[in-house]
N, C-alpha and C. Protein backbone atom coordinates (compact mmCIF):
# COMPACT_ATOMS: atom_id res chain seq x y z
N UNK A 1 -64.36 86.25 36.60
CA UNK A 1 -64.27 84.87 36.17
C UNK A 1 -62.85 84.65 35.62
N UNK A 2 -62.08 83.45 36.19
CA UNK A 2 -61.01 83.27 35.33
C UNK A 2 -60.75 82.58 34.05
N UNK A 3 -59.74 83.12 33.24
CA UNK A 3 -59.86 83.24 31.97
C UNK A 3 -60.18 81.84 31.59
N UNK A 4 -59.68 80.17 32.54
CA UNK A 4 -59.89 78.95 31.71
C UNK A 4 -61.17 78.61 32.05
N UNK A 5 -62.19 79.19 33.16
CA UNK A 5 -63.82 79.20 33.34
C UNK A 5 -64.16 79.69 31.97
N UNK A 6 -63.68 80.96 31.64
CA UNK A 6 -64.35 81.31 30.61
C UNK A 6 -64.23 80.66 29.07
N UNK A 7 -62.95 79.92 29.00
CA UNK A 7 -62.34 78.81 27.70
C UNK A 7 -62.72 77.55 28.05
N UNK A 8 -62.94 77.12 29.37
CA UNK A 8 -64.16 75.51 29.18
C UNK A 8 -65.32 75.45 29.04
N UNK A 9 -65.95 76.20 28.73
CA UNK A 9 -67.34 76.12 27.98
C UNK A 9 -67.06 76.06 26.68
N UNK A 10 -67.43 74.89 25.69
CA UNK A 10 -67.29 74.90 24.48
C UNK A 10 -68.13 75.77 23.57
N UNK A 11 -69.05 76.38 24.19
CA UNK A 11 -69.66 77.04 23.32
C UNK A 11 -68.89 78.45 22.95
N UNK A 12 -68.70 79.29 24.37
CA UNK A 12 -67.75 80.36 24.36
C UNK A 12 -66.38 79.93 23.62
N UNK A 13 -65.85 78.90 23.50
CA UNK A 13 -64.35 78.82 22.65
C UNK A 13 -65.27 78.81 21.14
N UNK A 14 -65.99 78.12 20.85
CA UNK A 14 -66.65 77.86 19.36
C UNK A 14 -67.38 79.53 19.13
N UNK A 15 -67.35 80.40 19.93
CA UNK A 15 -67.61 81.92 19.71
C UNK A 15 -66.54 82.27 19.54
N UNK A 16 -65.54 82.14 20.10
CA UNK A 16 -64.23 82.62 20.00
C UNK A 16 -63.57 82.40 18.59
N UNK A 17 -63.87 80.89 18.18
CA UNK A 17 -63.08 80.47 16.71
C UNK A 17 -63.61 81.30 15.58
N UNK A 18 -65.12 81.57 15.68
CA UNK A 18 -65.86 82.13 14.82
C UNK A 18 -65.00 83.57 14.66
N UNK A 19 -65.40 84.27 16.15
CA UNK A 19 -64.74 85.67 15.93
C UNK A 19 -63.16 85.79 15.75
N UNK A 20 -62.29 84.67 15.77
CA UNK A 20 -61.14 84.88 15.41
C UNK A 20 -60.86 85.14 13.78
N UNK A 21 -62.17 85.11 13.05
CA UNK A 21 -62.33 85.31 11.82
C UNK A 21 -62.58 86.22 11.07
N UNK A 22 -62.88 87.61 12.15
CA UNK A 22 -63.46 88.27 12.10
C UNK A 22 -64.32 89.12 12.68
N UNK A 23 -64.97 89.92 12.95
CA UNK A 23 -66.00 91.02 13.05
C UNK A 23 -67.45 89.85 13.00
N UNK A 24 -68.05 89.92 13.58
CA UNK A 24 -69.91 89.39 13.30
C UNK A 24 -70.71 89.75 13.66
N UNK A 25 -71.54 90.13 13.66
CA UNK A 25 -72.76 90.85 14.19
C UNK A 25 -73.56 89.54 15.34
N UNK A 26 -74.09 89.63 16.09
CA UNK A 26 -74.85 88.56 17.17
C UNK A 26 -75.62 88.05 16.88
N UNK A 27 -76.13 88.21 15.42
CA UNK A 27 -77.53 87.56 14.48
C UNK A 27 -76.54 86.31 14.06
N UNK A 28 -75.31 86.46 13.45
CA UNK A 28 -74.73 85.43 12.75
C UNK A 28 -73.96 84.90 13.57
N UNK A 29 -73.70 84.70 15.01
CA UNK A 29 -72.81 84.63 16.08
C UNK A 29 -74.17 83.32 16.51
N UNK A 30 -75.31 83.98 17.06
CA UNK A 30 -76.46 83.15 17.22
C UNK A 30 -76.64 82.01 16.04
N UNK A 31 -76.89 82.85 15.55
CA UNK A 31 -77.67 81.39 14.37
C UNK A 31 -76.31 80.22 13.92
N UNK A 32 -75.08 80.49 13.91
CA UNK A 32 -74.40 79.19 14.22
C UNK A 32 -73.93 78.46 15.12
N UNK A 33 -73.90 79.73 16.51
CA UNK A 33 -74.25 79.00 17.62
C UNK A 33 -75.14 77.93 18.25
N UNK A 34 -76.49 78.68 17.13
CA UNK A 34 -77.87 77.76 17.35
C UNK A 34 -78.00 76.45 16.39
N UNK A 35 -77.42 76.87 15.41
CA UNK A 35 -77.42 75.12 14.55
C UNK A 35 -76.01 74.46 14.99
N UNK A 36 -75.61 74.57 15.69
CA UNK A 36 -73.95 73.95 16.00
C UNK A 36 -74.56 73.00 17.42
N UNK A 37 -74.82 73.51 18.28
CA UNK A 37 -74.96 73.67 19.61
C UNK A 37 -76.85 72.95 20.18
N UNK A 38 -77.67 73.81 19.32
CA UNK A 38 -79.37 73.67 20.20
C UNK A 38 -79.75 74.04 20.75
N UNK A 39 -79.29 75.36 21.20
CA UNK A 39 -79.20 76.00 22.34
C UNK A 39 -80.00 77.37 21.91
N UNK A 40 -80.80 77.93 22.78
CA UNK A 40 -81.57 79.15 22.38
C UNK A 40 -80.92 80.36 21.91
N UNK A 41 -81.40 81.60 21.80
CA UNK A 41 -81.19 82.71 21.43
C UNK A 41 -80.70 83.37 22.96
N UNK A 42 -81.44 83.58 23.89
CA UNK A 42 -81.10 83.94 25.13
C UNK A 42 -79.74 83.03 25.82
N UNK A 43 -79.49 81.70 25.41
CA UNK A 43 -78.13 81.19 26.22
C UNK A 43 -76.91 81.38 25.64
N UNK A 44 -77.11 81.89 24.06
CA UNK A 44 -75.88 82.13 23.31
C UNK A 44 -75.67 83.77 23.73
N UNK A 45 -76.81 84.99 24.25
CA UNK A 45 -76.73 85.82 24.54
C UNK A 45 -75.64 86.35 25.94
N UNK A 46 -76.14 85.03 26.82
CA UNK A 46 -75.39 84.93 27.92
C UNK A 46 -74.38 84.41 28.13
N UNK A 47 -73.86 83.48 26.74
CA UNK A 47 -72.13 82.96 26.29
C UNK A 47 -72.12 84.34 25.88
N UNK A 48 -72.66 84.99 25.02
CA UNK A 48 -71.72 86.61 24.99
C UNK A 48 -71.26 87.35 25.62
N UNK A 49 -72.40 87.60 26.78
CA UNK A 49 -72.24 88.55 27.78
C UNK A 49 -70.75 88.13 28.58
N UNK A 50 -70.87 86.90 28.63
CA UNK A 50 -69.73 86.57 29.85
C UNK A 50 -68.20 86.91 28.90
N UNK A 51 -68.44 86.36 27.36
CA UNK A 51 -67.25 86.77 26.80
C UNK A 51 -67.30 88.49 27.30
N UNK A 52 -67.47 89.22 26.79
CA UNK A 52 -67.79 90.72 27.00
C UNK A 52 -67.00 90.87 28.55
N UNK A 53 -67.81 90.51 29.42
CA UNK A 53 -67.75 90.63 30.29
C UNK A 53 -66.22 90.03 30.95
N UNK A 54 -65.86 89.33 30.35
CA UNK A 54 -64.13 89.03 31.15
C UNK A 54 -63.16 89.33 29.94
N UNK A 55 -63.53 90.38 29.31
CA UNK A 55 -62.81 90.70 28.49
C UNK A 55 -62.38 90.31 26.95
N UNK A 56 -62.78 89.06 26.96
CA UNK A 56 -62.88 88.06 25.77
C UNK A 56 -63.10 88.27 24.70
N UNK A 57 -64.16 89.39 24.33
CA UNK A 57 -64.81 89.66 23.23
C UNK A 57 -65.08 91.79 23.73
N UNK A 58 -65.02 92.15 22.73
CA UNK A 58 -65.58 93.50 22.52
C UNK A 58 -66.96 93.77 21.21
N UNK A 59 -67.78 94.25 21.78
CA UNK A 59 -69.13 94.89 21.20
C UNK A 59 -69.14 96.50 20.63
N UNK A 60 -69.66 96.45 19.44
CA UNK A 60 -69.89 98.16 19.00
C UNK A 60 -71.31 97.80 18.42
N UNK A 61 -71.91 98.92 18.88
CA UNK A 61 -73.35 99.45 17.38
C UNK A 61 -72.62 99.72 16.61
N UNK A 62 -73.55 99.54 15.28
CA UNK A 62 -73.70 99.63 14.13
C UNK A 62 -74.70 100.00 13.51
N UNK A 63 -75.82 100.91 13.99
CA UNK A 63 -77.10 101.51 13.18
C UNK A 63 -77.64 100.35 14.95
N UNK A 64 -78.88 99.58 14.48
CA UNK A 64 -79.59 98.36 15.34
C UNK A 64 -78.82 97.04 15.32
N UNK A 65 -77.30 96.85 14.64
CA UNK A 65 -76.63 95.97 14.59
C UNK A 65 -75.54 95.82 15.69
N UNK A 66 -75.35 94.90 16.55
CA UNK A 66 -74.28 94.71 17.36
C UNK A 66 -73.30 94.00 16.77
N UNK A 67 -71.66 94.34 16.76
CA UNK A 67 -70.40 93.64 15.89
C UNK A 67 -69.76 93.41 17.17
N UNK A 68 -69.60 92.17 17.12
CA UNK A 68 -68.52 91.36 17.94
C UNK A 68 -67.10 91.12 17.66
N UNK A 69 -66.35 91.06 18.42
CA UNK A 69 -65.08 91.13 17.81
C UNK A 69 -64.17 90.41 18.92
N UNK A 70 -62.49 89.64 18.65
CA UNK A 70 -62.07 88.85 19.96
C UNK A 70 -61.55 90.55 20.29
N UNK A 71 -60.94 90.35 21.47
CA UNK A 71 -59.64 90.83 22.32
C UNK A 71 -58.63 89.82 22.64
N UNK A 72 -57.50 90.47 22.29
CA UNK A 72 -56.67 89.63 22.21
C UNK A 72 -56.15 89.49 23.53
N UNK A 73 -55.93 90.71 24.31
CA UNK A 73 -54.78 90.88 25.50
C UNK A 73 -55.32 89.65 27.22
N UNK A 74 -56.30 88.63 26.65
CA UNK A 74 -56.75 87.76 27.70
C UNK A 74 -56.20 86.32 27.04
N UNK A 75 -56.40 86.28 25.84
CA UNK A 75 -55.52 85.57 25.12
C UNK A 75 -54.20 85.56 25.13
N UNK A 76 -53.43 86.52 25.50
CA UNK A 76 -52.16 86.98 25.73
C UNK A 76 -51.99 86.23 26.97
N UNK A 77 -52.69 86.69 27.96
CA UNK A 77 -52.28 86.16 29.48
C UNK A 77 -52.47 84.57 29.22
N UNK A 78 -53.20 83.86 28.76
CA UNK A 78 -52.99 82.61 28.52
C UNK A 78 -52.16 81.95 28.04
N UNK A 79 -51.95 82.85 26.74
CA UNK A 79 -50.45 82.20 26.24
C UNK A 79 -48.89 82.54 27.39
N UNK A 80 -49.17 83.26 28.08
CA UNK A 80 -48.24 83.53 28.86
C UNK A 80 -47.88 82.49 29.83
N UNK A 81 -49.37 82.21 30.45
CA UNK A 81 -49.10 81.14 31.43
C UNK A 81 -48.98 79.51 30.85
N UNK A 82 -49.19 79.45 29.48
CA UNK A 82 -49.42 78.62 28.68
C UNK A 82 -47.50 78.01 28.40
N UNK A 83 -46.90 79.49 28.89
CA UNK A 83 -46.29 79.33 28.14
C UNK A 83 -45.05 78.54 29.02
N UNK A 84 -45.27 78.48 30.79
CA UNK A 84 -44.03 77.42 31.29
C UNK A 84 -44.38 76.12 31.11
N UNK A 85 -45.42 75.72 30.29
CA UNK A 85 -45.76 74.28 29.78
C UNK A 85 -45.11 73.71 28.59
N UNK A 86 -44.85 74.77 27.56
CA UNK A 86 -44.48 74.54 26.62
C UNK A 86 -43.26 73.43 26.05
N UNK A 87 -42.22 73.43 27.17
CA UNK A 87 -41.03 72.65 27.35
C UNK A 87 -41.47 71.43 27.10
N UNK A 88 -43.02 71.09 27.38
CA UNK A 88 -42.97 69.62 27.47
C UNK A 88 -43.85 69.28 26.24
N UNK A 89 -43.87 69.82 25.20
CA UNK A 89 -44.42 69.48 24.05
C UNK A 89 -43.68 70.20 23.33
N UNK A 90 -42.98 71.10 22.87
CA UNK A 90 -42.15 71.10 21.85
C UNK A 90 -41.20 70.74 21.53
N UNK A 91 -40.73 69.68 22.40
CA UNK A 91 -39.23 68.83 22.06
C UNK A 91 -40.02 67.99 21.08
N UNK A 92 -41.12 67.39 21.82
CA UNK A 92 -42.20 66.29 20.93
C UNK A 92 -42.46 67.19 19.32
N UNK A 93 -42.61 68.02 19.34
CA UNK A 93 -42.70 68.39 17.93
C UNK A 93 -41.57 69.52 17.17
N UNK A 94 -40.70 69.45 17.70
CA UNK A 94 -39.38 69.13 17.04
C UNK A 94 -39.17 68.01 16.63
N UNK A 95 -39.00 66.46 17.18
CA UNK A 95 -38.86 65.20 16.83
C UNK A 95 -39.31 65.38 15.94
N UNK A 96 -40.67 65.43 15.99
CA UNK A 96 -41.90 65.11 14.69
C UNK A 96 -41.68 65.80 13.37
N UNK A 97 -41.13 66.89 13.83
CA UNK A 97 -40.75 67.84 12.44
C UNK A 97 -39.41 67.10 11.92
N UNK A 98 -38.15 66.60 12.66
CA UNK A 98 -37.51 66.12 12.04
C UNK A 98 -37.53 64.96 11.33
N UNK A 99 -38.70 63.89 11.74
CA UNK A 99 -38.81 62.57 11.43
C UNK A 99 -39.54 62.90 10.27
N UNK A 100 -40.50 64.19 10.06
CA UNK A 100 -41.11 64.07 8.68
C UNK A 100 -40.08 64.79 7.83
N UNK A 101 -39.15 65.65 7.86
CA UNK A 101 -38.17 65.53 7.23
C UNK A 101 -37.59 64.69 6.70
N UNK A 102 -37.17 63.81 7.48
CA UNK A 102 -36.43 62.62 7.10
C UNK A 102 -37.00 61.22 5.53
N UNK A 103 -38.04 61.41 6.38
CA UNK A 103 -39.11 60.54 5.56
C UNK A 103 -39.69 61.46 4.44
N UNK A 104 -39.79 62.82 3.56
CA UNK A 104 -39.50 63.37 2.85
C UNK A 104 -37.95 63.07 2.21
N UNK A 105 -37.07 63.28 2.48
CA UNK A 105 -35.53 63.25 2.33
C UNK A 105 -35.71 61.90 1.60
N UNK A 106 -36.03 60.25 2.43
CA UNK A 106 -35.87 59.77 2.02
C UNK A 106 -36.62 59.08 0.89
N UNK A 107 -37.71 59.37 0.54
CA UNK A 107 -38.92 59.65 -0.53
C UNK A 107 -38.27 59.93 -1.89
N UNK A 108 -37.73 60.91 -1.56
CA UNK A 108 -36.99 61.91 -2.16
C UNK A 108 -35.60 61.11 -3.21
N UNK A 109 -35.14 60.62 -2.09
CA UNK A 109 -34.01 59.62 -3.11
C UNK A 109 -34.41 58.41 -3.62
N UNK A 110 -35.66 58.02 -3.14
CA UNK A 110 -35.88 56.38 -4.17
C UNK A 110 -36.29 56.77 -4.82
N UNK A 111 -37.43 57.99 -5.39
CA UNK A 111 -37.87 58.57 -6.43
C UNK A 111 -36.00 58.98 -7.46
N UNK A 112 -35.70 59.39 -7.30
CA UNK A 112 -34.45 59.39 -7.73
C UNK A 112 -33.40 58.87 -8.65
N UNK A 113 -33.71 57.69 -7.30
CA UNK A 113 -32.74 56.40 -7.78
C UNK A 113 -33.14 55.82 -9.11
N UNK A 114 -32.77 55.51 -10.03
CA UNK A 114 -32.73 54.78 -11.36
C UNK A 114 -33.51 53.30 -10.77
């Protein structure tokens, strides 16, 4: 599966944000999957598997506990290809960074001014 099949399903990216937080076990992966979403125990199983499965996510036991965790190096290839796009939005937020500069700066001196 390619990697943006596997990042347009919102559920698999909203697994992803979770585990970018951290380590979780599939009990707590589920159950906010399941109050977020509505979605059963078995379809959040099979948003796992596919993470797992294209690399997305890595699994260990833990005693009867499964810990989920991201991988980064698929994330990598995205930002890679992510990355001959970039030209066309960071001039836009350069501007933006300078214009809120500015408007700081000038904040800055009427507070100032007598």
């Amino acid at each position: 599966m390619h990697a943006f099949d596997v990042l347009g399903d919102p559920v698999r990216r909203r697994i992803l944000e979770l585990l970018a937080g951290g380590e979780q076990t599939s009990g707590e992966l589920t159950a906010a999957i399941q109050a977020e979403f509505g979605i059963t125990q078995p379809a959040v199983s099979a948003h796992l598997r596919v993470l797992r499965e294209s690399g997305f996510a890595t699994v260990r036991a833990a005693g009867a506990r499964r810990l989920y965790a991201v991988d980064t190096a698929p994330l990598r290839e995205v930002d890679e290809w992510l990355g001959q796009f970039r030209r066309f939005w960071e001039q836009r937020l350069d501007a933006l960074a300078t214009e809120l500069a500015r408007g700081c700066r000038d904040r800055r001196r009427e507070t100032e001014e007598p």
